[in-house]
N, C-alpha and C. Protein backbone atom coordinates (compact mmCIF):
# COMPACT_ATOMS: atom_id res chain seq x y z
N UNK A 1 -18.53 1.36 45.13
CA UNK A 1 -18.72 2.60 44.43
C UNK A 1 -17.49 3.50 44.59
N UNK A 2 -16.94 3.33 45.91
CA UNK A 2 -15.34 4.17 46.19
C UNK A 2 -14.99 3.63 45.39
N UNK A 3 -14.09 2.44 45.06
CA UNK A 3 -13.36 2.04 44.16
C UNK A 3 -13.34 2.54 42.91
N UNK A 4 -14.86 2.34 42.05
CA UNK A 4 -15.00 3.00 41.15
C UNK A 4 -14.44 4.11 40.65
N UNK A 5 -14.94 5.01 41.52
CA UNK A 5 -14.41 6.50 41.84
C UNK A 5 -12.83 7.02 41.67
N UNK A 6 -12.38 5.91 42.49
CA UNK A 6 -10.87 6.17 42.78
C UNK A 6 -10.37 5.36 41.24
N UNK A 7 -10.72 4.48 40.81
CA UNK A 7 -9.80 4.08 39.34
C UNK A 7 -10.49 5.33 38.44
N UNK A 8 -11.71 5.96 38.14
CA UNK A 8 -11.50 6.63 37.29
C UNK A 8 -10.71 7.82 37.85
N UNK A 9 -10.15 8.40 38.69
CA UNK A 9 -9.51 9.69 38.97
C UNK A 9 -7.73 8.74 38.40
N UNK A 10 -7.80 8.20 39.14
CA UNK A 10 -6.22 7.67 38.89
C UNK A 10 -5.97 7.53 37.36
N UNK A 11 -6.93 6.69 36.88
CA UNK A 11 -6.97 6.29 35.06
C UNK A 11 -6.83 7.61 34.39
N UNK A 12 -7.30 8.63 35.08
CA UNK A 12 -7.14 10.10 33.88
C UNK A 12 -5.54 10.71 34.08
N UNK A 13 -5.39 10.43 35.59
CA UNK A 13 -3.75 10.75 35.55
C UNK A 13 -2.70 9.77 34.78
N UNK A 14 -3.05 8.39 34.85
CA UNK A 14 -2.52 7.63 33.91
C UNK A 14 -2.44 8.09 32.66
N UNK A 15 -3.38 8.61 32.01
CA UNK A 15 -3.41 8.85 30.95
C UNK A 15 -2.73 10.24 30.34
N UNK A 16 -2.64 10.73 31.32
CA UNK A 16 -2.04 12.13 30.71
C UNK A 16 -0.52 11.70 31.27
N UNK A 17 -0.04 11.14 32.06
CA UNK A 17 1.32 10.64 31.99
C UNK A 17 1.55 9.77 30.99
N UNK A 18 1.45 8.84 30.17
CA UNK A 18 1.42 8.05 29.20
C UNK A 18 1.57 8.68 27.85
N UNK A 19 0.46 10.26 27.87
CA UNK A 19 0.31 11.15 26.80
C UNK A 19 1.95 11.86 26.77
N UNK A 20 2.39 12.35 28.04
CA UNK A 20 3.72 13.04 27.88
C UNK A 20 4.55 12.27 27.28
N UNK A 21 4.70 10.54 27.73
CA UNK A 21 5.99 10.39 27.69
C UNK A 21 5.81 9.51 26.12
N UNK A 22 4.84 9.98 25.61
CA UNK A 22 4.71 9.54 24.17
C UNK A 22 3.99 7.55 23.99
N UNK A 23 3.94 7.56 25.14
CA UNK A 23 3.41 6.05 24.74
C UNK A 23 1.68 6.32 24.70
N UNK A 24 0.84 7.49 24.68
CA UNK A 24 -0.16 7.26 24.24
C UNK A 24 -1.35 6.83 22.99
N UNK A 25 -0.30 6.44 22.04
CA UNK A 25 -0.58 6.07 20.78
C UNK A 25 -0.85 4.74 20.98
N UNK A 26 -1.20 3.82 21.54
CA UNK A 26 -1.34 2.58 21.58
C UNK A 26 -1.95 1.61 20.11
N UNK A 27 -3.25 2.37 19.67
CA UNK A 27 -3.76 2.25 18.76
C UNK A 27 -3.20 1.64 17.31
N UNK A 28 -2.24 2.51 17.06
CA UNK A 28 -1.22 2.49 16.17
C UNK A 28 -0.42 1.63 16.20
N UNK A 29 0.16 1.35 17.02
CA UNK A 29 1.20 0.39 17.08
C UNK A 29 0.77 -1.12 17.05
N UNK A 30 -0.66 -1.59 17.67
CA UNK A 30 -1.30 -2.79 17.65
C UNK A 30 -2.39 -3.09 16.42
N UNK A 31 -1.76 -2.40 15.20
CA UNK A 31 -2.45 -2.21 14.25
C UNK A 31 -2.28 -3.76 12.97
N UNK A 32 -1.12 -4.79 13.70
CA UNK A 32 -0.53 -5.62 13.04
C UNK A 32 0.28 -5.61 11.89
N UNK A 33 0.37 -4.77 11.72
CA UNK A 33 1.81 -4.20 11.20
C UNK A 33 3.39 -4.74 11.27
N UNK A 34 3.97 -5.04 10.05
CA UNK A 34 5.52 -5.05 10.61
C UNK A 34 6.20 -4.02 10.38
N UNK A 35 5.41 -2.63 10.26
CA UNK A 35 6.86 -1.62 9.91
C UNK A 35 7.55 -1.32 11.19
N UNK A 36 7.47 -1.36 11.83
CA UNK A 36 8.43 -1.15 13.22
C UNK A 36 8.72 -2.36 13.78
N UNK A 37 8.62 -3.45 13.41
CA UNK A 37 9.06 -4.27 13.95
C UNK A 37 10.73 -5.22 13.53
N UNK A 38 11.42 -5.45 14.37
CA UNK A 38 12.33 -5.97 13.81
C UNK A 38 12.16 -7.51 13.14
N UNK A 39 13.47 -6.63 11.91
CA UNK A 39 13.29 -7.65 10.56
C UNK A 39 14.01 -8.83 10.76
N UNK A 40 14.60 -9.70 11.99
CA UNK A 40 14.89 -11.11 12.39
C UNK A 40 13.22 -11.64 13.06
N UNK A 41 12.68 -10.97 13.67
CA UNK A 41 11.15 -10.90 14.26
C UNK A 41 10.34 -11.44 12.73
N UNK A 42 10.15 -10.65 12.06
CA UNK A 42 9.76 -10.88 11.22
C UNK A 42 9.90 -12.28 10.41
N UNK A 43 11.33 -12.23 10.18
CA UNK A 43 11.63 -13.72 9.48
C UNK A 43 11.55 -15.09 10.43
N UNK A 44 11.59 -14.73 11.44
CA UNK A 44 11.54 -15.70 12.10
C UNK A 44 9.82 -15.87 12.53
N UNK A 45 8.93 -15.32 12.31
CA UNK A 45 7.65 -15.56 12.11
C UNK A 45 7.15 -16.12 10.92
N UNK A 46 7.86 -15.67 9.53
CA UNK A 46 7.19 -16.18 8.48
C UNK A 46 8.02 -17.72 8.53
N UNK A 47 8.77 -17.91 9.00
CA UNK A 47 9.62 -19.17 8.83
C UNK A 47 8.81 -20.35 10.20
N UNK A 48 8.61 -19.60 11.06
CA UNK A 48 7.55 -20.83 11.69
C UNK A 48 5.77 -20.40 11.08
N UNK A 49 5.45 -19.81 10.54
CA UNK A 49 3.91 -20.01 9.39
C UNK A 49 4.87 -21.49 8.32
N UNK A 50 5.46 -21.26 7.42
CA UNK A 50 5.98 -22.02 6.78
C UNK A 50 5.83 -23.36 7.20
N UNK A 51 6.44 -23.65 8.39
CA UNK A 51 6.39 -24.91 9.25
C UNK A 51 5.57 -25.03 9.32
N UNK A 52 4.34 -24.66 10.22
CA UNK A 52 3.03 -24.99 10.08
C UNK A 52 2.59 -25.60 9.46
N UNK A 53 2.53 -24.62 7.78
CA UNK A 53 2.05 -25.14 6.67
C UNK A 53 2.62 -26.25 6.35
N UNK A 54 3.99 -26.94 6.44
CA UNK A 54 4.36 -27.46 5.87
C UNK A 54 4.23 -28.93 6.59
N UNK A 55 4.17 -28.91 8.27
CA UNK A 55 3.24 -29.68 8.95
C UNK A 55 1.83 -30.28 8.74
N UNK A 56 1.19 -29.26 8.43
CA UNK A 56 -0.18 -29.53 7.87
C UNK A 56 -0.53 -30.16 6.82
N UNK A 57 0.48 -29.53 5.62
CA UNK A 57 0.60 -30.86 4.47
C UNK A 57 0.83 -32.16 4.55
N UNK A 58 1.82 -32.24 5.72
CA UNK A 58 2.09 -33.46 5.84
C UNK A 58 1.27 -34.47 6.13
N UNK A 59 0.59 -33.74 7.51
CA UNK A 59 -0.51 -34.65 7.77
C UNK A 59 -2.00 -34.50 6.72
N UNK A 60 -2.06 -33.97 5.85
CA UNK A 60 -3.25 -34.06 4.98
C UNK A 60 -2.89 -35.11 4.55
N UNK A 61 -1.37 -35.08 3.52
CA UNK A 61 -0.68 -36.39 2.93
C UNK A 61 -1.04 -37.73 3.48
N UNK A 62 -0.83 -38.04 4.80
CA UNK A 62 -0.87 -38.96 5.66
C UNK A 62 -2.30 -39.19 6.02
N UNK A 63 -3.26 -38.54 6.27
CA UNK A 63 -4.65 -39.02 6.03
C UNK A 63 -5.33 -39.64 4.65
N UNK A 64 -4.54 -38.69 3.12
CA UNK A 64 -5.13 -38.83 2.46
C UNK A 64 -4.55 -40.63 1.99
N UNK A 65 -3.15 -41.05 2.40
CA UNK A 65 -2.87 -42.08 2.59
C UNK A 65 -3.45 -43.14 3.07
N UNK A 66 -4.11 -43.02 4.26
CA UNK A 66 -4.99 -43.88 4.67
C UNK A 66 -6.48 -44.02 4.73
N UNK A 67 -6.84 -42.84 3.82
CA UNK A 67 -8.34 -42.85 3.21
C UNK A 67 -8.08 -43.85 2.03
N UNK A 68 -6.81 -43.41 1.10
CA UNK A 68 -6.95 -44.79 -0.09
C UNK A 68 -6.82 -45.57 0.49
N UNK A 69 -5.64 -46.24 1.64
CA UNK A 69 -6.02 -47.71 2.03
C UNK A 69 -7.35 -48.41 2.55
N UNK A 70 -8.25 -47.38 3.02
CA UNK A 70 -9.53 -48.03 3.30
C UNK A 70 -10.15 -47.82 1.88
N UNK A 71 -10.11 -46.96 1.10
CA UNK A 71 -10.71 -47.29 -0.41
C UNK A 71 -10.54 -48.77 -0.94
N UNK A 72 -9.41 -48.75 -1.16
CA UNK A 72 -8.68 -50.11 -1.56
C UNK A 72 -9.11 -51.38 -0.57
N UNK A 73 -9.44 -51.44 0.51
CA UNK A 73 -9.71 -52.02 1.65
C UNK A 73 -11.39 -52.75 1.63
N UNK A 74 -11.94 -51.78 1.30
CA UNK A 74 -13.83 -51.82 0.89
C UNK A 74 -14.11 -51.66 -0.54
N UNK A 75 -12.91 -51.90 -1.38
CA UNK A 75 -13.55 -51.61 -2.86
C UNK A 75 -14.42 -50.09 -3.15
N UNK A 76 -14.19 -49.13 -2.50
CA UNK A 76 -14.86 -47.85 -2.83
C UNK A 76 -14.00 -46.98 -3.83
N UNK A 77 -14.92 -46.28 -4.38
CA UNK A 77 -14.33 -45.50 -5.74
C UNK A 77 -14.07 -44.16 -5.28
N UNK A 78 -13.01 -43.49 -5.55
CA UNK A 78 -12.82 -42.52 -5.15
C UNK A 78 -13.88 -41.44 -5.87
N UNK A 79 -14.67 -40.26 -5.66
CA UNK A 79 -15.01 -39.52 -5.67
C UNK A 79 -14.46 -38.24 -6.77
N UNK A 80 -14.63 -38.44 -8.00
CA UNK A 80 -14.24 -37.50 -9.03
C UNK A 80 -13.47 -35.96 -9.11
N UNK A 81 -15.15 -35.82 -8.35
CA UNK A 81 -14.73 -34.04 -8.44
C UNK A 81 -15.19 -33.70 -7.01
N UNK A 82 -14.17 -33.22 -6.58
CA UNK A 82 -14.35 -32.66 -5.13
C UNK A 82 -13.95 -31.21 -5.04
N UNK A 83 -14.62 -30.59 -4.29
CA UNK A 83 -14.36 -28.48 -4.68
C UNK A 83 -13.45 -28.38 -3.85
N UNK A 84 -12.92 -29.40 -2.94
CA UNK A 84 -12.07 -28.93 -1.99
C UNK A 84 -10.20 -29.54 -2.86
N UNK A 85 -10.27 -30.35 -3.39
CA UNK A 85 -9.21 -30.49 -3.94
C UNK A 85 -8.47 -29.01 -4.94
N UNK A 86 -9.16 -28.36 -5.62
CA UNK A 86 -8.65 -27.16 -6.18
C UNK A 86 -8.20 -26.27 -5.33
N UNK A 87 -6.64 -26.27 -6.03
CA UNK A 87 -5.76 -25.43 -4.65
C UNK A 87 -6.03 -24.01 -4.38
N UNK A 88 -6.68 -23.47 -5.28
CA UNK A 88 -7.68 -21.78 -5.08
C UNK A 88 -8.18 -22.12 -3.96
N UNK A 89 -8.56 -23.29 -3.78
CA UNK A 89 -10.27 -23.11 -2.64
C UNK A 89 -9.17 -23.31 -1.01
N UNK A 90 -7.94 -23.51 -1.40
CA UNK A 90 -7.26 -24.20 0.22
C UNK A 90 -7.53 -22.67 1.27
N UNK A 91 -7.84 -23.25 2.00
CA UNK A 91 -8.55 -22.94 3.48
C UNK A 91 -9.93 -21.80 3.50
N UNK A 92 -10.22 -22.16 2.11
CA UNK A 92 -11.64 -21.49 2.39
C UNK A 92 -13.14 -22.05 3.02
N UNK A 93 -13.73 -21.92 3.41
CA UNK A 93 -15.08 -23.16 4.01
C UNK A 93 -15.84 -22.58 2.69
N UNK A 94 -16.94 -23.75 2.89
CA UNK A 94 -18.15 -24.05 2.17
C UNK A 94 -17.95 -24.40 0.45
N UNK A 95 -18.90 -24.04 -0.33
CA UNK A 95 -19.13 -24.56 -1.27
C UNK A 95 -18.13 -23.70 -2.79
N UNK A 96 -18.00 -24.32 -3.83
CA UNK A 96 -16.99 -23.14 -4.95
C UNK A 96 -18.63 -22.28 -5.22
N UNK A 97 -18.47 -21.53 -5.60
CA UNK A 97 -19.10 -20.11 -6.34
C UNK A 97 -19.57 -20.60 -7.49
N UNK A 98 -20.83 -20.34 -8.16
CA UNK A 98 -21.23 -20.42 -9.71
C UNK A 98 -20.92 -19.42 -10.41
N UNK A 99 -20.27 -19.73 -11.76
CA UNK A 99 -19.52 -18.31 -12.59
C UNK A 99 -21.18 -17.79 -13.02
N UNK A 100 -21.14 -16.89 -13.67
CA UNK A 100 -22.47 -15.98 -14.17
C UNK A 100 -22.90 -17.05 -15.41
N UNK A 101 -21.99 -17.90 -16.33
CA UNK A 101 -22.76 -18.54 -17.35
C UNK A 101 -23.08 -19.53 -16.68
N UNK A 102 -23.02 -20.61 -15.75
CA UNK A 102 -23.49 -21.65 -15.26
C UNK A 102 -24.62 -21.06 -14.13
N UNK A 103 -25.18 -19.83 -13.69
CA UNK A 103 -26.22 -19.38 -13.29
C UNK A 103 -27.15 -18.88 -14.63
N UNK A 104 -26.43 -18.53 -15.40
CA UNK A 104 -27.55 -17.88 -16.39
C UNK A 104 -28.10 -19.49 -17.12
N UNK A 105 -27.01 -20.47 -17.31
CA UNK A 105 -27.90 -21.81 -17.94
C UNK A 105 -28.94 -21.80 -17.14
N UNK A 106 -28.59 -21.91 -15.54
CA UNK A 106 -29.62 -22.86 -14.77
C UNK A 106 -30.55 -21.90 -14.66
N UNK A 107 -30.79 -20.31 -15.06
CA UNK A 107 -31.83 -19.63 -14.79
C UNK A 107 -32.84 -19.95 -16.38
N UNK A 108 -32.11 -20.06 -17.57
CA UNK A 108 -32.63 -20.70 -18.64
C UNK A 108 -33.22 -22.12 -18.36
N UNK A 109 -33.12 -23.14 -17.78
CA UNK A 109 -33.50 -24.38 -17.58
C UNK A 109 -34.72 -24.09 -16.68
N UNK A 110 -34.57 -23.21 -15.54
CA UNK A 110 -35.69 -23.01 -14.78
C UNK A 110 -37.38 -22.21 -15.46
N UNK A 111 -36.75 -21.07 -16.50
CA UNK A 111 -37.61 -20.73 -17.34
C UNK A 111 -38.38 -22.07 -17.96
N UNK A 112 -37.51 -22.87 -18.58
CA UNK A 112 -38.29 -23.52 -19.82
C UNK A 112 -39.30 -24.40 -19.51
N UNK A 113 -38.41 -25.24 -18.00
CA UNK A 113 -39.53 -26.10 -16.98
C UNK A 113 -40.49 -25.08 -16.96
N UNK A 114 -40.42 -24.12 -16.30
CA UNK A 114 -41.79 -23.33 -15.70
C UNK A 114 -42.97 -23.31 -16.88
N UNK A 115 -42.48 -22.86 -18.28
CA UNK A 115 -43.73 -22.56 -19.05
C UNK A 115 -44.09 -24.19 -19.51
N UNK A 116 -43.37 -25.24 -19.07
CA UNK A 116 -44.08 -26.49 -19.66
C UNK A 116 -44.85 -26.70 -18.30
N UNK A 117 -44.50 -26.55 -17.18
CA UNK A 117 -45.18 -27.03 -16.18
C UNK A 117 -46.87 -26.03 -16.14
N UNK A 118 -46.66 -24.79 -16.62
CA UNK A 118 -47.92 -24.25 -16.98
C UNK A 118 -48.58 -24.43 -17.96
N UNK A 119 -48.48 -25.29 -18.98
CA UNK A 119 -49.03 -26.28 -20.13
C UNK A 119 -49.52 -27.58 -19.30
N UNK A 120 -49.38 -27.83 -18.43
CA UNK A 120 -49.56 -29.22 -17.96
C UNK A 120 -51.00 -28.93 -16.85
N UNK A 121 -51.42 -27.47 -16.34
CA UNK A 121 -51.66 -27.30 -15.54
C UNK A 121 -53.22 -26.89 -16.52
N UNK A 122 -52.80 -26.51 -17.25
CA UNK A 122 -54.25 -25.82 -18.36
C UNK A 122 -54.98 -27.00 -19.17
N UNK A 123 -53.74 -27.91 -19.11
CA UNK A 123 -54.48 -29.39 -19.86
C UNK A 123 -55.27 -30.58 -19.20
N UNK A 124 -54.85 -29.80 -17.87
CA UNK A 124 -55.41 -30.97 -16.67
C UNK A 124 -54.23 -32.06 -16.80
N UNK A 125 -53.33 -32.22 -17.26
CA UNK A 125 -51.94 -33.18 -16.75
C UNK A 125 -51.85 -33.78 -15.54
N UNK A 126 -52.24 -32.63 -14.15
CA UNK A 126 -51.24 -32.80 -13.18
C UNK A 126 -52.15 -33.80 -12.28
């Protein structure tokens, strides 16, 4: 409980020394920002992202290489339409989005089933 005691008395003098000598803005500055940061800093960050990326292609390349050789390998057909191949979707997760006319069909298709499936139900069908 001393301890306690004694870091918060010390932490308030910290803080008002920190306030004088102008480094109390902390906030601000860890905001991720490059305007204060130097512009070799800078380039030399976007230039290893680049690498990365350009690493990462490589090895997609190189998997997707040896997914066709096992295609080719087992006679399997490659897979048409995949949501992840469209380069919009690169590094997003889950599924593409339905535009508003391919929801409004399928909300029309769901209508039309419904009133036949309630014809089926009045006729004794089911």
């Amino acid at each position: 409980m001393a301890a306690f005691i004694a870091k918060q008395l010390v932490g308030k003098q910290l803080d008002s020394v920190k306030g004088a000598v102008g480094g109390g803005d902390d906030k601000a500055d860890s905001g991720g920002g490059d305007a204060g940061e130097d512009p070799e800093v800078v380039e030399a960050r976007r230039e290893i992202e680049e690498k990365r990326k350009e690493k990462h292609r490589k090895m997609e390349a190189e998997r997707e290489d040896m997914r066709q050789e096992i295609r080719d390998k087992y006679n399997i057909k490659k897979k048409a339409d995949n949501p992840f191949d469209d380069p919009g979707m690169e590094g997003r997760l889950g599924r593409k989005r339905k535009t508003p006319a391919e929801l409004a069909a399928e909300a029309n298709a769901d209508e039309e089933e419904g009133q036949f499936s309630n014809l089926c139900c009045c006729f004794g069908f089911t």
